[in-house]
Protein backbone atom coordinates (compact mmCIF):
# COMPACT_ATOMS: atom_id res chain seq x y z
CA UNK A 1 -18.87 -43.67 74.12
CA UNK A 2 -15.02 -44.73 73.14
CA UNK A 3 -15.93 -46.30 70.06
CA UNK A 4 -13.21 -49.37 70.89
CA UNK A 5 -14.32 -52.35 68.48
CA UNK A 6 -13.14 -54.19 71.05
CA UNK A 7 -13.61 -54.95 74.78
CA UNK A 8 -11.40 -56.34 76.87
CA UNK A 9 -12.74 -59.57 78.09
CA UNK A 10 -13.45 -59.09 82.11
CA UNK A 11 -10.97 -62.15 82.80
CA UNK A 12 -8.23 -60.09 81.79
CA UNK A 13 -8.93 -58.34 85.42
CA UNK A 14 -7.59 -62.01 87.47
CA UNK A 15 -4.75 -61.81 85.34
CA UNK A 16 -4.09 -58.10 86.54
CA UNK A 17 -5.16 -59.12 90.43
CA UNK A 18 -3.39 -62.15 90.29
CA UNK A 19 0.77 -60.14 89.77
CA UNK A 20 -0.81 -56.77 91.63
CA UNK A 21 2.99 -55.43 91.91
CA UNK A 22 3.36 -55.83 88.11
CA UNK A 23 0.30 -54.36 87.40
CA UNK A 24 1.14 -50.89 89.61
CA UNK A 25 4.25 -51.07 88.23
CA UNK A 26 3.45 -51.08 84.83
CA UNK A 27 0.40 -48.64 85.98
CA UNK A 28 2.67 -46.19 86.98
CA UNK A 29 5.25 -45.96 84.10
CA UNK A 30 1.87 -45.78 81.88
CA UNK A 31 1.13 -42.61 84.03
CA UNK A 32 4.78 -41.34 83.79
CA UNK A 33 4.73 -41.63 79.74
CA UNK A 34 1.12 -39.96 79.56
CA UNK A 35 2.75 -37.05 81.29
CA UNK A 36 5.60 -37.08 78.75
CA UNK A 37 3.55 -36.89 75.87
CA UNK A 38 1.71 -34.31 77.24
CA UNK A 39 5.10 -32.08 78.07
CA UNK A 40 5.98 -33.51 74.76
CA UNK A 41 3.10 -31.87 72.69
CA UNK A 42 3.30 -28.38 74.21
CA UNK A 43 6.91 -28.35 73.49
CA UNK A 44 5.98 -28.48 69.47
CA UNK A 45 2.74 -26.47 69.76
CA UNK A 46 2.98 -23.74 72.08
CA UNK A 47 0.94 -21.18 69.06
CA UNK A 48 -1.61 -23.30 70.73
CA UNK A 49 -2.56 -21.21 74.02
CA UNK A 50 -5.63 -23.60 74.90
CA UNK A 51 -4.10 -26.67 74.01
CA UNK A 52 -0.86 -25.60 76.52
CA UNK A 53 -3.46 -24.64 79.51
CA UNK A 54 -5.45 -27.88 78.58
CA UNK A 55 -2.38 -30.09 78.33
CA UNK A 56 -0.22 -29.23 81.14
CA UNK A 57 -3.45 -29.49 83.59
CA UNK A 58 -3.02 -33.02 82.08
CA UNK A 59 0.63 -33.19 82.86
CA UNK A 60 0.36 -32.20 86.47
CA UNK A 61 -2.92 -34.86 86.43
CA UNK A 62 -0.90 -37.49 84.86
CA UNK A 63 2.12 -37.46 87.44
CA UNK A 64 -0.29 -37.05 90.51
CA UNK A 65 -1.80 -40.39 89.49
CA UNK A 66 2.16 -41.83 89.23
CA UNK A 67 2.47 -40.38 92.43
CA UNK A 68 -0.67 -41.92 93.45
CA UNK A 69 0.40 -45.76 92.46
CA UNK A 70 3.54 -45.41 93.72
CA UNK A 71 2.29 -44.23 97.34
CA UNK A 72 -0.18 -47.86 96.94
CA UNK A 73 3.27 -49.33 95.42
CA UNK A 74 4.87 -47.86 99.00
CA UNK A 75 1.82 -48.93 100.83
CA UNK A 76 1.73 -52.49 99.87
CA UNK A 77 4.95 -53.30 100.59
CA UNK A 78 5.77 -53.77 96.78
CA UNK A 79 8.24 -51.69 95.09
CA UNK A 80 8.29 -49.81 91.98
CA UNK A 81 10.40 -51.94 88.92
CA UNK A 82 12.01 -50.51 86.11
CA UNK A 83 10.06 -49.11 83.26
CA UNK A 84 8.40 -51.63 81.06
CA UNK A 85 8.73 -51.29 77.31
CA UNK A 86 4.52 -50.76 76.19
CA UNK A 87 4.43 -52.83 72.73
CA UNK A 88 1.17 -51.69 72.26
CA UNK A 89 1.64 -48.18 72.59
CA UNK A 90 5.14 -48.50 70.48
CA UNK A 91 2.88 -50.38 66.98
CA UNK A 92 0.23 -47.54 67.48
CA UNK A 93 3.02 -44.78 66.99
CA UNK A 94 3.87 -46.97 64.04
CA UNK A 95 0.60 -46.33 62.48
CA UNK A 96 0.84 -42.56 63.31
CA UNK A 97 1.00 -40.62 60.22
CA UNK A 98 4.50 -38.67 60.12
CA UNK A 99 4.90 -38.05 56.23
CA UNK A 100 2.26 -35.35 55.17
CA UNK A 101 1.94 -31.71 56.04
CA UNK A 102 2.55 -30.14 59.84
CA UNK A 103 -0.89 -30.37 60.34
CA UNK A 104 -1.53 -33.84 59.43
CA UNK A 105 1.35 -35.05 62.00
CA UNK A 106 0.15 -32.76 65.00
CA UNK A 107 -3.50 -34.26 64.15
CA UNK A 108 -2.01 -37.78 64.55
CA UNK A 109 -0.38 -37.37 67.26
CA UNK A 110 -3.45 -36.16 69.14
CA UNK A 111 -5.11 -38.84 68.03
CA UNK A 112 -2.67 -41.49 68.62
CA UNK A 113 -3.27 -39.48 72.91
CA UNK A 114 -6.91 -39.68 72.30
CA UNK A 115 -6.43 -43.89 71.37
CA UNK A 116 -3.99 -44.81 74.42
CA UNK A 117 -6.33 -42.53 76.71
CA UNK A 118 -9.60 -44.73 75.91
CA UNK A 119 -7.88 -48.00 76.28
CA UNK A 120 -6.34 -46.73 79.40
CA UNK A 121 -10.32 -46.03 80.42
CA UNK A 122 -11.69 -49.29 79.23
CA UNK A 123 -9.50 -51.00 81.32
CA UNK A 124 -9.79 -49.17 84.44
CA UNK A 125 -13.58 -49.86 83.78
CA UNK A 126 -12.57 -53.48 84.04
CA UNK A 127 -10.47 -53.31 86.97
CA UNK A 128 -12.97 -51.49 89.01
CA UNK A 129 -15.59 -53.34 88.08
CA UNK A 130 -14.38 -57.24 88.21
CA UNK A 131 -11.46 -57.41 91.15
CA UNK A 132 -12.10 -58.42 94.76
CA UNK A 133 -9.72 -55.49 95.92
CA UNK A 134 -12.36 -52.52 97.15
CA UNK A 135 -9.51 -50.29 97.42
CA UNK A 136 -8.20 -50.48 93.78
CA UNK A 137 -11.94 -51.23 92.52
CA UNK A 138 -12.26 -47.71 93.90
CA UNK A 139 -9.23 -46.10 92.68
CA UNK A 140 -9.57 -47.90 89.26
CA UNK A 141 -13.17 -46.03 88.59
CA UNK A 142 -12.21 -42.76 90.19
CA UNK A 143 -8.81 -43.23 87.00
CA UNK A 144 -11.57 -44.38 84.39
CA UNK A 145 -13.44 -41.42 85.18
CA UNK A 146 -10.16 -39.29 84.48
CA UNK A 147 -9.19 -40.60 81.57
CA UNK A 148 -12.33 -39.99 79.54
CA UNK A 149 -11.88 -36.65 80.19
CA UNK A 150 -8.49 -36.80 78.54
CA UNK A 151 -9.86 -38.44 75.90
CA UNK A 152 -12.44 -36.00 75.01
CA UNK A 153 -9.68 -33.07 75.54
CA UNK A 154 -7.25 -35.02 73.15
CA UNK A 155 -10.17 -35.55 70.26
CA UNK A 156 -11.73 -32.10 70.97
CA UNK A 157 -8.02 -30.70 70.24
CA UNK A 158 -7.91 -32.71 67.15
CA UNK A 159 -11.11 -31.78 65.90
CA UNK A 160 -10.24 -28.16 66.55
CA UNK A 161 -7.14 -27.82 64.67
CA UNK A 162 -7.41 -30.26 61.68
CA UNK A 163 -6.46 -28.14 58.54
CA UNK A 164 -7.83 -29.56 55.56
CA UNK A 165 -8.13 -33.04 56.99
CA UNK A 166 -11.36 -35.08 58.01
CA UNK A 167 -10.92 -36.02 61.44
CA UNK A 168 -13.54 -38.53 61.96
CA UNK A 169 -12.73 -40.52 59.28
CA UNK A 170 -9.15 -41.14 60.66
CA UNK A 171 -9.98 -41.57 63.82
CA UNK A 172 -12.58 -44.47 62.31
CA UNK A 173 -9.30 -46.05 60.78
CA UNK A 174 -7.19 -45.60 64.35
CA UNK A 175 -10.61 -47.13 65.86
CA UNK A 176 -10.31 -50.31 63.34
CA UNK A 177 -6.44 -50.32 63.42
CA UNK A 178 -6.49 -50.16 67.46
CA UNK A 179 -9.26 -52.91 67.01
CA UNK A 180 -7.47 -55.30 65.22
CA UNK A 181 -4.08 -54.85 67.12
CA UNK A 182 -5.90 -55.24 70.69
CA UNK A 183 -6.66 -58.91 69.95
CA UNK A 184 -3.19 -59.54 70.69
CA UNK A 185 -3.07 -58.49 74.10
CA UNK A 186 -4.79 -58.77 76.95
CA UNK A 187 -3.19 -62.11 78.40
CA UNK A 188 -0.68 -60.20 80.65
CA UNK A 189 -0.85 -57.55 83.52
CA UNK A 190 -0.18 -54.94 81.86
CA UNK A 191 -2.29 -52.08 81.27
CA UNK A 192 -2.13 -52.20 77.51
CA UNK A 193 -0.75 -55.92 77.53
């Protein structure tokens, strides 16, 4: 359903359960920055009455799940470190397109949401399906679950408001650019990492 060219090999979960802390930690700036971008891309569209109501029901979403991993931060005895910097999501803005028209850059940028969003749910997938912790295996697929639906908003919104641009075929080359930079993570715990 993603389209990802490339799964994240199930070990990559006892990396994650193996530093839990790090991973919530890292979980929950993740959450914090999908909120941001959401704020971020009403703040340049608001013409876009749908994509506002769509994308601050994502907002909200977004900072109830950082709420929600820092209360099993709180919970755990564990406590929530400084923000980590997100390599991965700092070379995909790189290949966001930012010369071009308006329209090209607002289409980018919803991809670029669309990309993070369906790693974000191929690796909950792995996390609830291949750790020992019920809890998070739980909390991990309820996430997954959540962040397909983001997905599917973000792409929907692209494919609604591309102006003389074919949609599909750049999200094929984010799909084969995402591919290729993916196989160098996936040895840390780290959402994206």
């Amino acid at each position: 359903m993603l389209g990802l060219k490339l799964l994240t090999d199930p070990r990559w979960a006892n990396i994650a359960e193996a530093n839990i802390a790090e991973i919530l930690t890292d979980h929950a700036w993740c959450e914090q920055k999908a909120a941001s971008n959401a704020i971020s891309l009403i703040t340049q569209n608001p013409e876009h009455e749908d994509l506002v109501h769509e994308l601050t029901a994502i907002a909200i979403e977004e900072m109830q799940h950082f709420q929600m991993v820092i209360d099993i931060i709180k919970q755990r005895g564990y406590s929530l470190g400084r923000e980590r910097k997100d390599d991965y999501v700092n070379q995909l803005m790189k290949f966001a397109k930012k010369d071009g028209s308006r329209n090209s850059a607002f289409i980018d940028r919803l991809l670029f949401a669309a990309m993070i969003e369906a790693r974000s749910c191929e690796r909950f997938r792995v996390l609830s399906q291949h750790i020992n912790d019920e809890e998070l295996a739980n909390f991990y697929h309820d996430l997954m679950v959540s962040e397909a639906n983001h997905y599917t908003t973000f792409l929907g919104f692209a494919r609604r408001y591309a102006v003389d641009l074919n949609v599909d075929k750049r999200w094929k080359e984010w799909l084969e650019f995402e591919g290729d930079l993916i196989t160098s993570y996936g040895t840390k715990e780290h959402i994206h990492g």
